[in-house]
Protein backbone atom coordinates (compact mmCIF):
# COMPACT_ATOMS: atom_id res chain seq x y z
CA UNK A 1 0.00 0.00 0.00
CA UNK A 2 1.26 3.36 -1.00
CA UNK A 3 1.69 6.01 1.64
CA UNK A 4 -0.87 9.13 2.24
CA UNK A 5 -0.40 12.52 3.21
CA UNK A 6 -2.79 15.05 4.82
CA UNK A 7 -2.24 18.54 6.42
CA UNK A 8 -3.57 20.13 9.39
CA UNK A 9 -5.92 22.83 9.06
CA UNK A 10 -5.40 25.81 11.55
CA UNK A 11 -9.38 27.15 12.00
CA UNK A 12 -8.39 28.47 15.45
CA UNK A 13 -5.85 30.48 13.48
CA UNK A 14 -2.35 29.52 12.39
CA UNK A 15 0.83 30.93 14.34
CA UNK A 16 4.39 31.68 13.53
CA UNK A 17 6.32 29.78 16.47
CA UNK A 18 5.24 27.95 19.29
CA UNK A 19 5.41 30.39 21.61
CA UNK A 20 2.40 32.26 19.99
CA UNK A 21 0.56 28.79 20.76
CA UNK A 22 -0.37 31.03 23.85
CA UNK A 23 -3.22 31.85 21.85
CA UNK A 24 -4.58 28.60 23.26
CA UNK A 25 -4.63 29.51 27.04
CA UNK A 26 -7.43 31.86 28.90
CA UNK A 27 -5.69 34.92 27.50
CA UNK A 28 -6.49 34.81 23.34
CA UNK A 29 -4.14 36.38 21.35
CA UNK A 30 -4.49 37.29 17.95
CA UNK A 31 -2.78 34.60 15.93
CA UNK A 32 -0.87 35.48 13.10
CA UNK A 33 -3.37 34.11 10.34
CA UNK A 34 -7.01 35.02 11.19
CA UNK A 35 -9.21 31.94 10.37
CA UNK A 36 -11.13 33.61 7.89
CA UNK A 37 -12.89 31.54 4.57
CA UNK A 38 -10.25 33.14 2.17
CA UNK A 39 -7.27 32.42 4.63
CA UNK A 40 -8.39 29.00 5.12
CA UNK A 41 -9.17 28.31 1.22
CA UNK A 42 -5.87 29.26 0.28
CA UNK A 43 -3.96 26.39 2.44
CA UNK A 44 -6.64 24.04 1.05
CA UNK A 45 -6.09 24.79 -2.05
CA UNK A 46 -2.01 24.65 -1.37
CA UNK A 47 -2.22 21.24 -0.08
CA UNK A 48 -4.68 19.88 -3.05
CA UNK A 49 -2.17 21.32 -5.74
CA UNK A 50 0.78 19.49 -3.67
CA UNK A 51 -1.65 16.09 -4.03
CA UNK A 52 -1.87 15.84 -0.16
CA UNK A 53 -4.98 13.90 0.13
CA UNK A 54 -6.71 15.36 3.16
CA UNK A 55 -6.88 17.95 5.53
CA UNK A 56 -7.63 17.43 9.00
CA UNK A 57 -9.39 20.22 11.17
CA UNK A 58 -9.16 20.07 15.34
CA UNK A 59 -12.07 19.81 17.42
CA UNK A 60 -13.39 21.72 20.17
CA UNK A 61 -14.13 25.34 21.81
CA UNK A 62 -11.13 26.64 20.61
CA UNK A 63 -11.68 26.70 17.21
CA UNK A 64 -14.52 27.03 14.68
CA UNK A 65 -17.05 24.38 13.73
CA UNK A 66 -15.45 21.50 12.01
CA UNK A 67 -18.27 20.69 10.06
CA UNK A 68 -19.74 24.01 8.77
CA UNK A 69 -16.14 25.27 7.91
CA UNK A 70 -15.04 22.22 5.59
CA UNK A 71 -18.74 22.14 4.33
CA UNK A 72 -17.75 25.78 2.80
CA UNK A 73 -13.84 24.56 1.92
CA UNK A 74 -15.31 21.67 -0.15
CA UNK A 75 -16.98 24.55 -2.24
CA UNK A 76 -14.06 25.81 -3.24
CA UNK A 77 -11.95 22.20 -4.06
CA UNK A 78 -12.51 20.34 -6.29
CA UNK A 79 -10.46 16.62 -5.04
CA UNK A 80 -9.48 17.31 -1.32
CA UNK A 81 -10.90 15.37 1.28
CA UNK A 82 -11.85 16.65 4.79
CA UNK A 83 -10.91 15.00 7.62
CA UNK A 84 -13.75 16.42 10.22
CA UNK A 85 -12.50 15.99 14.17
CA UNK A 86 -15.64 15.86 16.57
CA UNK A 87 -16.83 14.70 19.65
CA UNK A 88 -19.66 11.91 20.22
CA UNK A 89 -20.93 13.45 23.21
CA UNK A 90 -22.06 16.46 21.92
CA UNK A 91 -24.38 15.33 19.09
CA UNK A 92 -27.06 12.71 18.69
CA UNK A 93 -25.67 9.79 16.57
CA UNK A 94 -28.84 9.30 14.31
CA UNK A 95 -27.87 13.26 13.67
CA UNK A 96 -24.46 12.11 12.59
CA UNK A 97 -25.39 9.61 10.37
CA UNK A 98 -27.77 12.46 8.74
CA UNK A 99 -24.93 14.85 8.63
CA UNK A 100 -22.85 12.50 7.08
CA UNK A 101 -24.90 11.13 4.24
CA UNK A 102 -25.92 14.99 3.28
CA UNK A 103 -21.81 16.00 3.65
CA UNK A 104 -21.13 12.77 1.38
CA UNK A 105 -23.90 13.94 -1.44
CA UNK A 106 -22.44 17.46 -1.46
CA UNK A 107 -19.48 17.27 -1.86
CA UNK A 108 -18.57 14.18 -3.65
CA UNK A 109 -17.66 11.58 -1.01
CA UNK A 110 -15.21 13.64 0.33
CA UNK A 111 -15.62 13.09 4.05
CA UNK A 112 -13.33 11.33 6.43
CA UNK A 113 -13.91 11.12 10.24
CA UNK A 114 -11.86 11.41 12.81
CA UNK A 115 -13.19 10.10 16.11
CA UNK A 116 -12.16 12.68 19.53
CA UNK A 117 -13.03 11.09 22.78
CA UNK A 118 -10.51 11.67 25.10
CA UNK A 119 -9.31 15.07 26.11
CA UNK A 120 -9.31 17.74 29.04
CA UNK A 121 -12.51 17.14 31.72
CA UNK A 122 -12.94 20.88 31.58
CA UNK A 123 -13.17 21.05 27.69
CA UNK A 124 -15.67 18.34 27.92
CA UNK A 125 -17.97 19.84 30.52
CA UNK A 126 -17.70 23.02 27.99
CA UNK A 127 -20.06 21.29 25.91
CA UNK A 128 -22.37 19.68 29.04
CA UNK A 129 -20.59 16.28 28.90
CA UNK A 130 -19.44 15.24 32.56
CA UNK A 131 -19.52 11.76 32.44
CA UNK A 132 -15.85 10.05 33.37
CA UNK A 133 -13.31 8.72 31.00
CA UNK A 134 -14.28 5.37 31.23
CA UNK A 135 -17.40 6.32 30.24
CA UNK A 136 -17.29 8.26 27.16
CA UNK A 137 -15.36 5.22 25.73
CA UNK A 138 -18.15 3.40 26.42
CA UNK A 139 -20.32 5.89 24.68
CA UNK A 140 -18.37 6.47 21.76
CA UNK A 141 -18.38 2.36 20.71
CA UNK A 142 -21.89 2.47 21.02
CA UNK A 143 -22.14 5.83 18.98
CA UNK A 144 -20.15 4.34 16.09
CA UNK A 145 -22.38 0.97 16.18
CA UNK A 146 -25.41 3.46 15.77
CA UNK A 147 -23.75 5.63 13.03
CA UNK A 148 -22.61 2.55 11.22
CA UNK A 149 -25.79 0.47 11.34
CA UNK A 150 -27.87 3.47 10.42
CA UNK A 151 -25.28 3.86 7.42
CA UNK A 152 -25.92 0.76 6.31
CA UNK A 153 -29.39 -0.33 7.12
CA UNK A 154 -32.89 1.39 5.44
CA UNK A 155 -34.02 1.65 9.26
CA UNK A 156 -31.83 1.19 12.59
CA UNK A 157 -32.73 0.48 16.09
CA UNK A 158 -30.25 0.54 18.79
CA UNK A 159 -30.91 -0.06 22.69
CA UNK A 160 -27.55 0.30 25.07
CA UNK A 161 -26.47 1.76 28.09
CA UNK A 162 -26.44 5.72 26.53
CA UNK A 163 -28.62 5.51 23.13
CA UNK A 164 -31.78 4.23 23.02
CA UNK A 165 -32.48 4.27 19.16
CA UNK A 166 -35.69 3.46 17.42
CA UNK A 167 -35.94 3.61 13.73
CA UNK A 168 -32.85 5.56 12.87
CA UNK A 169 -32.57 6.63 9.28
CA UNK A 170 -30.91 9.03 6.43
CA UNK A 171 -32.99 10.71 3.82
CA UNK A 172 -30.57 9.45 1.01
CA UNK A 173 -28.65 5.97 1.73
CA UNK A 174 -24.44 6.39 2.44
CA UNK A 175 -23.59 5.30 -0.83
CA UNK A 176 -19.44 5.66 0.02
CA UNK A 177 -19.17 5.58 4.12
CA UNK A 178 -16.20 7.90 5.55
CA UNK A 179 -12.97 6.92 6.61
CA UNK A 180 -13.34 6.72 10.55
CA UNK A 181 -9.84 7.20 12.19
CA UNK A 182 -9.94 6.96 15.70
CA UNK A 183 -6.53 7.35 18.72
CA UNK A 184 -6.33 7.37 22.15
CA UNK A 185 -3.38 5.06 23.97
CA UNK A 186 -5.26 4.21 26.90
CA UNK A 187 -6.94 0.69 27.20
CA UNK A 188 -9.98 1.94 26.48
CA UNK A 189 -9.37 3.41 23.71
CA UNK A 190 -7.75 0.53 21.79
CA UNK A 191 -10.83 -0.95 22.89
CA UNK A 192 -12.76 1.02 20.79
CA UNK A 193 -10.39 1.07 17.74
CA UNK A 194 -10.10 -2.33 17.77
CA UNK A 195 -13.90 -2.60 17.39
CA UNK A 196 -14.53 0.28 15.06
CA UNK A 197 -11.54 2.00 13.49
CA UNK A 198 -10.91 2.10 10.07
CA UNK A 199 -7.21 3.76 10.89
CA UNK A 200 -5.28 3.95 14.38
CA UNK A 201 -4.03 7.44 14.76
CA UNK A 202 -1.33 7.89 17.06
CA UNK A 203 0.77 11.20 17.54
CA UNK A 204 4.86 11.20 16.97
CA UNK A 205 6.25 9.15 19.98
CA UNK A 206 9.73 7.54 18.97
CA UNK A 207 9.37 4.54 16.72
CA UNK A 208 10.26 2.28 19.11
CA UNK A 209 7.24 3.09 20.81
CA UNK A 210 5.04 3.52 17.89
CA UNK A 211 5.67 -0.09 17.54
CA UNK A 212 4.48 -1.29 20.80
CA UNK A 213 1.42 0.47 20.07
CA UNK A 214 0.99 -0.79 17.19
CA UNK A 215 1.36 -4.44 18.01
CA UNK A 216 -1.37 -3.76 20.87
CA UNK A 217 -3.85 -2.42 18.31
CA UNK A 218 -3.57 -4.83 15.67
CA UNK A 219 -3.35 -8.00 18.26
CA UNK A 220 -6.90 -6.25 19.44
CA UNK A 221 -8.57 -5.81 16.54
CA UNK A 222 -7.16 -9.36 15.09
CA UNK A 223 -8.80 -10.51 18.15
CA UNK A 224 -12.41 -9.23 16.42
CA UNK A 225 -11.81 -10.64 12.93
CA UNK A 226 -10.66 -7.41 12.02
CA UNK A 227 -7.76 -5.76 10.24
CA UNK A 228 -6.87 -2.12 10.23
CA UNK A 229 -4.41 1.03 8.89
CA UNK A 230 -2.00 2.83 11.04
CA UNK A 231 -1.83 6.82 10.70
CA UNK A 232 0.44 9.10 12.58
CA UNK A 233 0.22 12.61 13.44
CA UNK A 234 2.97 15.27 13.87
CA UNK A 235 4.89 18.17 13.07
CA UNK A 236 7.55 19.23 9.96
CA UNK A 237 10.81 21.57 10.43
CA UNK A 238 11.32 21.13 7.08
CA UNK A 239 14.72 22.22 5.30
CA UNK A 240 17.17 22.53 2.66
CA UNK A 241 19.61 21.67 4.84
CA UNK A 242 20.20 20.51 8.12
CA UNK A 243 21.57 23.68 9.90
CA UNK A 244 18.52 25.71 7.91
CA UNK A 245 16.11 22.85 9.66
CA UNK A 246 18.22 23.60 13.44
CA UNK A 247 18.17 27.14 13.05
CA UNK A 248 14.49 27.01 12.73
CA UNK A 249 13.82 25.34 15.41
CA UNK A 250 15.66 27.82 17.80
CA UNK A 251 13.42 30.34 16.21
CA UNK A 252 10.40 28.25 16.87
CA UNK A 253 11.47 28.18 20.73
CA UNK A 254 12.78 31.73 21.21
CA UNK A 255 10.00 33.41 22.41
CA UNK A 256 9.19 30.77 25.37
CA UNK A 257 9.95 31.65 29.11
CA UNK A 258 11.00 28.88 31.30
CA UNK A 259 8.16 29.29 34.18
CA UNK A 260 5.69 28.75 31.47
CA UNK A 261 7.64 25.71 29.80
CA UNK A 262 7.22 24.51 33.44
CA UNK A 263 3.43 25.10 33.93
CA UNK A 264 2.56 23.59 30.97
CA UNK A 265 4.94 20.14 31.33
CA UNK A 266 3.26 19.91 35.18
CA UNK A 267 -0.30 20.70 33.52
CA UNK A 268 0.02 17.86 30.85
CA UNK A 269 1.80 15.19 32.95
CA UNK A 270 -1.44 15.34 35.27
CA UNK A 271 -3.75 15.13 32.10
CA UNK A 272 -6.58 12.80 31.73
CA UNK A 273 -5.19 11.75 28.72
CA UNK A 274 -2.94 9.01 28.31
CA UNK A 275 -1.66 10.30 25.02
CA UNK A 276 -0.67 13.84 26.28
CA UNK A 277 1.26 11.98 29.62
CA UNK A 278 3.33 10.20 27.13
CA UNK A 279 3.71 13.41 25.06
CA UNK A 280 5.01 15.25 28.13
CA UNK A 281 7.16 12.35 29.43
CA UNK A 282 9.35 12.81 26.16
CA UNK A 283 10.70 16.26 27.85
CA UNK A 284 12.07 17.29 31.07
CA UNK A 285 10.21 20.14 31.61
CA UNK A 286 13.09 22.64 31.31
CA UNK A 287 13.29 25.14 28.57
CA UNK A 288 16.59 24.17 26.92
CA UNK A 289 18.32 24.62 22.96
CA UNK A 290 16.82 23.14 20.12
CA UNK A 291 19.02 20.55 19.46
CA UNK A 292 18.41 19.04 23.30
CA UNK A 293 14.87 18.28 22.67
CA UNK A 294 16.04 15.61 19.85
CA UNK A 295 14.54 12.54 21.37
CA UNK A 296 15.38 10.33 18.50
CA UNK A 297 16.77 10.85 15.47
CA UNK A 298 15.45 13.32 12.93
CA UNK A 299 12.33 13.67 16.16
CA UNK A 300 11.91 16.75 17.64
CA UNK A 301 9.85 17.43 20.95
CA UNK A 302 9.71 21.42 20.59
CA UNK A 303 6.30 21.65 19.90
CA UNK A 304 5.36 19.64 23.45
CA UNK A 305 6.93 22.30 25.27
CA UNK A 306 3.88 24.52 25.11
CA UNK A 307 1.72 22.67 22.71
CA UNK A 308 -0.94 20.33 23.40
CA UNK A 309 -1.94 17.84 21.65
CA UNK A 310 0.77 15.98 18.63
CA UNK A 311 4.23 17.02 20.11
CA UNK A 312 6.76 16.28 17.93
CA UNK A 313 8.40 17.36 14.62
CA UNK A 314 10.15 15.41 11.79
CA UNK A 315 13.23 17.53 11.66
CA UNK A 316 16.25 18.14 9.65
CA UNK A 317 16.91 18.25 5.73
CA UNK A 318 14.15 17.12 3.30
CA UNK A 319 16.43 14.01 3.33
CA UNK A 320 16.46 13.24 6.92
CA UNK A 321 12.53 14.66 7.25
CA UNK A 322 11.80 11.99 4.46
CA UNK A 323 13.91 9.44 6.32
CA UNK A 324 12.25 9.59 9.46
CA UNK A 325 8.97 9.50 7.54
CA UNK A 326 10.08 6.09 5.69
CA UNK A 327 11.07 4.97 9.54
CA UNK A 328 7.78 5.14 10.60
CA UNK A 329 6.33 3.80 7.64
CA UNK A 330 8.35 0.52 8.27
CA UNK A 331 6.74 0.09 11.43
CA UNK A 332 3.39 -0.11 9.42
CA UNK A 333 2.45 3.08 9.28
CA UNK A 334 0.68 4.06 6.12
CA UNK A 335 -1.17 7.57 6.95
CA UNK A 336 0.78 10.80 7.97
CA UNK A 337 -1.49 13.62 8.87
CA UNK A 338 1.59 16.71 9.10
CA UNK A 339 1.52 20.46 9.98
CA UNK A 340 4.09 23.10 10.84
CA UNK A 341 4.79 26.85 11.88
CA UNK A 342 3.07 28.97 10.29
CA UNK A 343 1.37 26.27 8.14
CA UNK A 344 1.33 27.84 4.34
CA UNK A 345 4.98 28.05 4.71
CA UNK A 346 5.63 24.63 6.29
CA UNK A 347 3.78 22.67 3.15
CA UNK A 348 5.45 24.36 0.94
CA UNK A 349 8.39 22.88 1.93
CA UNK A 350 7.10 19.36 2.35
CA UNK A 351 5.91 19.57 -0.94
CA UNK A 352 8.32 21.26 -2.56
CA UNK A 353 11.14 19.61 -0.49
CA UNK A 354 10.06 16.07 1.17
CA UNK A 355 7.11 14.75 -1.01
CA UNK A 356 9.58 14.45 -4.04
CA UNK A 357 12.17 12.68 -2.35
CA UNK A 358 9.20 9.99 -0.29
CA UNK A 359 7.81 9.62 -4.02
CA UNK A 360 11.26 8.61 -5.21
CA UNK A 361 11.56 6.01 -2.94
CA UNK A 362 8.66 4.61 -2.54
CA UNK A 363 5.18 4.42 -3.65
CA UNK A 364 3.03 7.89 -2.43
């Protein structure tokens, strides 16, 4: 199987470094990149002309609707595919399955999903959802049984521990269902993608835990009959060379302070989420150079210094970005959903720089 490419798509705004990720915290800032319909169309558009295959768009109060603002992209595309982030918990799964099949009709099957259940407690309550952890797992395998069986049946009924369905149906059948990708490291969570995932995402840990991961996954969903892709998300500091690439990456940190390096490593250790602990475990917590936040070759853990979320950056030359690309995609990793700082200036360079050399070498 060949490998695909997506890109991230900044509707909070996109920034120039990660210190202007501050924009995230109770104090907005103005980002660099307003997410307006003509800023956003113009990355779109970017990553369709570089053949990236998706673009993915976060989820959550932060940002703008995921599903009204691709619905308005996808006018102005013609092949791109959106990758639309949500949460189960704050829609009705019959309303879903609606959304879907009129998304799908509009805009040419063009719809992937990708599945957000874990996350911050407050962020959740945000949107009137305080049941635990455990729970929303729970919740979100018997949303996707809903959402699939209404997909693929004229009528649905569904009776479980949240959803008591009767009857669910879409005007117009799901002739092409979306892509579901689905992460989360915790038990749970494999749970779930083991049972309903089309493709595991995980963010950039070091391949050597990638591949544990991985091998938990797959045993779990071999375990159900089932087979399934591997995706992984992260950052590009994307070169010409490698002292270009380094350089950058200094930039990228300059503008951080050590007390709030320190608040935010002690804030995302103590996360709910499994996935953000291991993020923050890759650091020390100390606001050091560039090159000491290498935690692997060609990996950079910058971005976890004051991001949340994917924290870590394929760095270097469009070689050694490419390289640690191919490393991954030994592991079995066929999906790479990518982003950088500020973003219009971080695909050109991947593809400009690093989709050339991956399509060289093997099949893209």
């Amino acid at each position: 199987m060949g490998l695909r490419f997506h890109w991230y798509l900044p509707t909070h705004g996109d920034t120039t470094t990660i210190a202007d990720n501050r924009s995230r915290e109770a104090t907005r800032l103005e980002p660099h990149l307003q997410p307006t319909l003509a800023n956003l169309t113009a990355l779109v558009r970017t990553a369709e002309g570089f053949g990236f295959e998706a673009a993915l768009t976060p989820t959550g109060s932060h940002c703008e609707d995921s599903w009204l603002a691709t619905t308005a992209l996808a006018q102005h595309t013609e092949r791109l595919k959106f990758l639309v982030a949500f949460r189960p918990g704050a829609a009705s799964p019959t309303l879903a399955a609606q959304q879907v099949s009129t998304y799908q009709r509009f805009t040419g099957n063009r719809l992937a999903l990708n599945v957000v259940t874990g996350g911050a407690d407050d962020e959740a309550r945000r949107f009137g959802d305080d049941i635990d952890k455990a729970a929303r797992y729970r919740r979100t395998g018997e949303f996707l049984t809903v959402v699939r069986g209404t997909w693929s049946n004229p009528e649905f009924s569904f009776h479980g521990e949240f959803y008591d369905i009767e009857n669910a149906r879409t005007a117009y059948p799901v002739e092409i269902p979306p892509t579901i990708y689905f992460g989360g490291s915790s038990p749970e969570a494999i749970e779930v993608a083991a049972e309903h995932a089309d493709v595991y995402l995980t963010w950039g840990e070091p391949p050597e835990q990638v591949a544990e991961k991985i091998e938990r996954v797959r045993a779990a969903a071999a375990g159900r009959g089932r087979t399934i892709r591997f995706g992984l998300r992260m950052h590009t500091v994307a070169r010409q060379t490698e002292e270009q690439a380094w350089q950058r990456a200094e930039e990228l940190i300059a503008g951080l302070s050590g007390d709030e390096v320190r608040r935010a490593h002690e804030r995302y250790l103590s996360s709910a989420s499994e996935g953000q602990r291991r993020m923050a475990a890759l650091t020390s917590g100390e606001l050091v150079d560039a090159r000491s936040l290498e935690v692997h070759p060609g990996l950079w853990a910058g971005p976890s210094l004051l991001r949340d979320g994917a924290g870590t950056a394929a760095i270097g030359s469009y070689e050694t970005v490419a390289g640690v690309i191919e490393e991954y995609a030994r592991l079995g990793i066929s999906e790479f959903i990518l982003s950088g700082y500020p973003q219009i200036d971080e695909i050109r360079h991947v593809g400009e720089g690093v989709l050339p050399v991956l399509r060289a070498a093997v099949p893209v």
